[in-house]
N, C-alpha and C. Protein backbone atom coordinates (compact mmCIF):
# COMPACT_ATOMS: atom_id res chain seq x y z
N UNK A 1 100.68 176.23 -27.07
CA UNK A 1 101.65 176.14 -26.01
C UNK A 1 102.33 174.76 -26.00
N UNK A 2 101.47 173.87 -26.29
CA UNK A 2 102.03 172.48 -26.15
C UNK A 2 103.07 171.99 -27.17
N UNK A 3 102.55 172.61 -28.42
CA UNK A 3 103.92 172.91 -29.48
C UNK A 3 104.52 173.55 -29.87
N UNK A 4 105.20 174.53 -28.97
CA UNK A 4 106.30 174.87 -28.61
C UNK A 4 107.26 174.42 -27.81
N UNK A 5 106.35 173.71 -26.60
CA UNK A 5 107.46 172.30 -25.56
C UNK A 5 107.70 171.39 -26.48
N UNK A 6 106.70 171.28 -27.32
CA UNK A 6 107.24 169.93 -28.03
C UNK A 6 109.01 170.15 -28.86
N UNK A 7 108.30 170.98 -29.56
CA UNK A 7 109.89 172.25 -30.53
C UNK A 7 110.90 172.05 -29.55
N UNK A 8 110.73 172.04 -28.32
CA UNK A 8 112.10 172.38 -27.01
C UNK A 8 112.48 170.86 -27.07
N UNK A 9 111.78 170.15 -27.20
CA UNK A 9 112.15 168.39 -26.58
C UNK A 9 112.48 167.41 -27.27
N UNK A 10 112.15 168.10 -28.66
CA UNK A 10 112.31 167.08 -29.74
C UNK A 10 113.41 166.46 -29.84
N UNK A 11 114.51 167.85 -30.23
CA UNK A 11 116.06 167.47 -30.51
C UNK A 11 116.36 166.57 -29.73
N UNK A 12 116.17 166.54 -28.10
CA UNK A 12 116.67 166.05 -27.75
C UNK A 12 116.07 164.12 -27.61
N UNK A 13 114.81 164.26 -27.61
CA UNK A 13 114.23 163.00 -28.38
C UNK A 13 115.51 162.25 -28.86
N UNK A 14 115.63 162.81 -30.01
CA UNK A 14 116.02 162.55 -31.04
C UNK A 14 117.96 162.01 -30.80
N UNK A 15 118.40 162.51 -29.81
CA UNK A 15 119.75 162.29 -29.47
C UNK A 15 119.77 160.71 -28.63
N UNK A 16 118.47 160.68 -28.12
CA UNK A 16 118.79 159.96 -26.99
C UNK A 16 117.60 158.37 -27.09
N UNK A 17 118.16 157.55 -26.79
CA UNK A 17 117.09 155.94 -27.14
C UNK A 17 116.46 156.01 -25.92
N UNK A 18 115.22 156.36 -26.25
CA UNK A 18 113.91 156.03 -25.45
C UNK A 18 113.39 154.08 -25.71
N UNK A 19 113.07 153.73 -24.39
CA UNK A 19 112.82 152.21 -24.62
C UNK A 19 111.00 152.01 -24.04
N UNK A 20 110.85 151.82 -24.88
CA UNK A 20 108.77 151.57 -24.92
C UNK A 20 108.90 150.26 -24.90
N UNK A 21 108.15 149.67 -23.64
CA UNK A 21 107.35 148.69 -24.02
C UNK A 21 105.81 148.22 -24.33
N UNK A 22 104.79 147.69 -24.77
CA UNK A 22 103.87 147.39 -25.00
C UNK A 22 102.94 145.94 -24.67
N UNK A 23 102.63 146.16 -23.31
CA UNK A 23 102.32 144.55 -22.88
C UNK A 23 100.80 144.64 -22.70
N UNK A 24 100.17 143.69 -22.87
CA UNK A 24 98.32 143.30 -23.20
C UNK A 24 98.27 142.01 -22.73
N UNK A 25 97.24 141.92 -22.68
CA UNK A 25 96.55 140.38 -22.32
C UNK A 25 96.38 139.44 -23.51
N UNK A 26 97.21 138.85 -23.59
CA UNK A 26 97.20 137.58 -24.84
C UNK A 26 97.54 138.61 -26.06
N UNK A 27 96.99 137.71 -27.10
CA UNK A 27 97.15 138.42 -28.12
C UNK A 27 95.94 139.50 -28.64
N UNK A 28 95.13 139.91 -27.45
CA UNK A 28 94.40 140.60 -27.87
C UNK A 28 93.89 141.85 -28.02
N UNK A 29 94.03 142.69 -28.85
CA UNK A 29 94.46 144.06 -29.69
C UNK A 29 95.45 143.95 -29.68
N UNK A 30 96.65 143.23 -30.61
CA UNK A 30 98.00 143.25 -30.64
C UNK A 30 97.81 143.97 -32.05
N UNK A 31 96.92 144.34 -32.97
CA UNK A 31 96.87 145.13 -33.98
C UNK A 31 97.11 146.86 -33.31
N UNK A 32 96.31 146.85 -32.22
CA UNK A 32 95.99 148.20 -31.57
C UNK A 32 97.38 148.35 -31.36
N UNK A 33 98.52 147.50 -30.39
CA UNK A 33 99.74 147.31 -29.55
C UNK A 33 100.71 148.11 -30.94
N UNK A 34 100.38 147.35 -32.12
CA UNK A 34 101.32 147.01 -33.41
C UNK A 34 101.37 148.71 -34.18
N UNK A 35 99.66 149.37 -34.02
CA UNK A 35 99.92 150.39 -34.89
C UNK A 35 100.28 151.72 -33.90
N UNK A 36 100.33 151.60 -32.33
CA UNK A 36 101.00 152.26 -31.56
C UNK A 36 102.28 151.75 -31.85
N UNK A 37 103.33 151.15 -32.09
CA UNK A 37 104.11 150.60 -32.12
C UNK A 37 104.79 151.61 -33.37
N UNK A 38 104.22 151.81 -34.29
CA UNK A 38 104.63 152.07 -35.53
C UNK A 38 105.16 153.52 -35.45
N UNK A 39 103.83 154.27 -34.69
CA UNK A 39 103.76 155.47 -34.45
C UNK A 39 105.29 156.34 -33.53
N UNK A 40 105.20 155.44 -32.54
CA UNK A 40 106.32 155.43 -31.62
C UNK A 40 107.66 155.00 -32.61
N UNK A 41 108.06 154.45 -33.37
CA UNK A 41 109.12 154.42 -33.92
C UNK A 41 108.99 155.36 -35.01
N UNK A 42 108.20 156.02 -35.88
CA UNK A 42 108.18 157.15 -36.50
C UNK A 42 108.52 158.26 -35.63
N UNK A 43 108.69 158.26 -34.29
CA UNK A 43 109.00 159.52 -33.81
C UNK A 43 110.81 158.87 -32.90
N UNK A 44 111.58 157.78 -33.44
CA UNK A 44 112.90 157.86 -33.21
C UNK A 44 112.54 157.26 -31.56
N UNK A 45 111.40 156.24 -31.45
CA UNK A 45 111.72 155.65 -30.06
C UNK A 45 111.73 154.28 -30.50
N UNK A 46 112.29 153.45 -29.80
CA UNK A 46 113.01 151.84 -29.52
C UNK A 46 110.91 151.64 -28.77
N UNK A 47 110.44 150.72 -29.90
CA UNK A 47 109.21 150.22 -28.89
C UNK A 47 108.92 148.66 -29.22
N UNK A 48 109.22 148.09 -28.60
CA UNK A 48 108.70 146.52 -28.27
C UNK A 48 107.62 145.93 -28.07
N UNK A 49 107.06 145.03 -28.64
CA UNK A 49 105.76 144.22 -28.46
C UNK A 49 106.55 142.60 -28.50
N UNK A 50 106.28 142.12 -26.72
CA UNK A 50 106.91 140.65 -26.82
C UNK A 50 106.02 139.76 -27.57
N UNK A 51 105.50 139.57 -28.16
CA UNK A 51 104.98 138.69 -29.14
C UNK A 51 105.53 138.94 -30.46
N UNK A 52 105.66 139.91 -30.60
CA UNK A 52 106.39 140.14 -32.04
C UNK A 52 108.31 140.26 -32.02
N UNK A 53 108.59 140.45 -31.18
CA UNK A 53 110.22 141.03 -31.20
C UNK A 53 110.59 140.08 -29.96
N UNK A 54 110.43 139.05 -29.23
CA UNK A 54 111.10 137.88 -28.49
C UNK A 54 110.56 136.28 -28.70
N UNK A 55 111.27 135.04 -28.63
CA UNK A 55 111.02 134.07 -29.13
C UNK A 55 109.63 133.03 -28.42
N UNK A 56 109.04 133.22 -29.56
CA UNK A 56 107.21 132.45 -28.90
C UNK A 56 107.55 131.35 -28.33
N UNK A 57 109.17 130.49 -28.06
CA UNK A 57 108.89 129.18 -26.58
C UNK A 57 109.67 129.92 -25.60
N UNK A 58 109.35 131.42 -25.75
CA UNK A 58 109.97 131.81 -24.20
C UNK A 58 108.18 132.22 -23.64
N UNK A 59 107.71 132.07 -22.46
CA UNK A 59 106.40 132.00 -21.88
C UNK A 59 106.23 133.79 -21.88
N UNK A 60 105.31 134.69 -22.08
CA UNK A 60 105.12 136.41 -22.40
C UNK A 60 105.02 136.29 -21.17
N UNK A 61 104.48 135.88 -19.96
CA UNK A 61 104.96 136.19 -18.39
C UNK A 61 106.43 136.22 -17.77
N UNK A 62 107.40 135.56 -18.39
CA UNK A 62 107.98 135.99 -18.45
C UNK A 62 109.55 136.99 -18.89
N UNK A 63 108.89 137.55 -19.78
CA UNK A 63 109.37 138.19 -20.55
C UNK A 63 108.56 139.92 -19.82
N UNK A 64 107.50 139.60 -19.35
CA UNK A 64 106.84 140.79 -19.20
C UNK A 64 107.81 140.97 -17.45
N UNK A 65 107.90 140.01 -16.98
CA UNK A 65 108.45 140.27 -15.65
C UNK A 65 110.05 140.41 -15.76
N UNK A 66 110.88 139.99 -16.50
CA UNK A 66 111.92 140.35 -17.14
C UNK A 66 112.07 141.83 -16.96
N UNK A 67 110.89 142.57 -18.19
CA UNK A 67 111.15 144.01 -18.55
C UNK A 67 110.55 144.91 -17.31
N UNK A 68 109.62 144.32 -16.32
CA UNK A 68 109.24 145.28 -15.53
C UNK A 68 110.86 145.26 -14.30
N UNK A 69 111.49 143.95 -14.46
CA UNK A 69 113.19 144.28 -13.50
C UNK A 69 114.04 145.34 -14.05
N UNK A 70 114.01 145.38 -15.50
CA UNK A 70 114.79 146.11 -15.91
C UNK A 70 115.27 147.21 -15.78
N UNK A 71 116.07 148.02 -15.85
CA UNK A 71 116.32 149.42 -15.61
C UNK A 71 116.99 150.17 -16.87
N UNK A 72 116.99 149.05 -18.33
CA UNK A 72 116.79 149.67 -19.13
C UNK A 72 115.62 150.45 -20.06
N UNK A 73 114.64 149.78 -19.37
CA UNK A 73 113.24 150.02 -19.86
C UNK A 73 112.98 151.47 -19.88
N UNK A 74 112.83 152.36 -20.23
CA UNK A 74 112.09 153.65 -20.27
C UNK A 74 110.92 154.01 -19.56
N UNK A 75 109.61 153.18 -20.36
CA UNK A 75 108.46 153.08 -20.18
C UNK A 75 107.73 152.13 -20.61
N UNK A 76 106.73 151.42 -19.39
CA UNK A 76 105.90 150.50 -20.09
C UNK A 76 104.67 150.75 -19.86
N UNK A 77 103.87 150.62 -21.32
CA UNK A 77 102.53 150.39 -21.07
C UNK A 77 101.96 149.10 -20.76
N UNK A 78 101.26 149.15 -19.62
CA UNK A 78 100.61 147.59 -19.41
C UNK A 78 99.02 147.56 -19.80
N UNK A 79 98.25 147.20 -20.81
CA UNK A 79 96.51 146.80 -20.88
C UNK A 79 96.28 145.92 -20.49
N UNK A 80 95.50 145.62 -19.12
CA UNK A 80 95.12 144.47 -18.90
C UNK A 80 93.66 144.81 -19.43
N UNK A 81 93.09 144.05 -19.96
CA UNK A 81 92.22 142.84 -20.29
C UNK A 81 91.90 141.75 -19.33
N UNK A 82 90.28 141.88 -18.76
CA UNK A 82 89.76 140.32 -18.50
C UNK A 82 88.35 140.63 -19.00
């Protein structure tokens, strides 16, 4: 059943830029962040990890508070970590 919704949703996936973000605590599982990352652009979505794709003397707080204003954002995943 579930892939057959999928069959219905794809195309349109596929027409339209989905925006992922990927935010964690430091740099840690940014391998985990990186190979979700991969996955999500094999399926035609826009996905971001600010450590990798914005400039390291801008501070990741805010960059993370940046994307949670945004209203281009799609979706963000947040992992906190303590």
């Amino acid at each position: 059943m579930l892939r057959g919704k999928r069959n219905v949703w794809k195309p349109n996936v596929k027409r339209t830029s989905i925006i992922v973000i990927l935010l964690g605590a430091g740099n840690k599982a940014i391998e985990k962040r990186r190979a979700i990352c991969r996955k999500l652009v094999n399926e035609s979505i826009i996905c971001l990890i600010p450590e990798d794709d914005f400039p390291s003397d801008v501070a990741p707080s805010l960059v993370e508070e940046a994307f949670l204003k945004s209203s281009d954002v799609d979706l963000i995943f947040i992992n906190v970590e303590s």
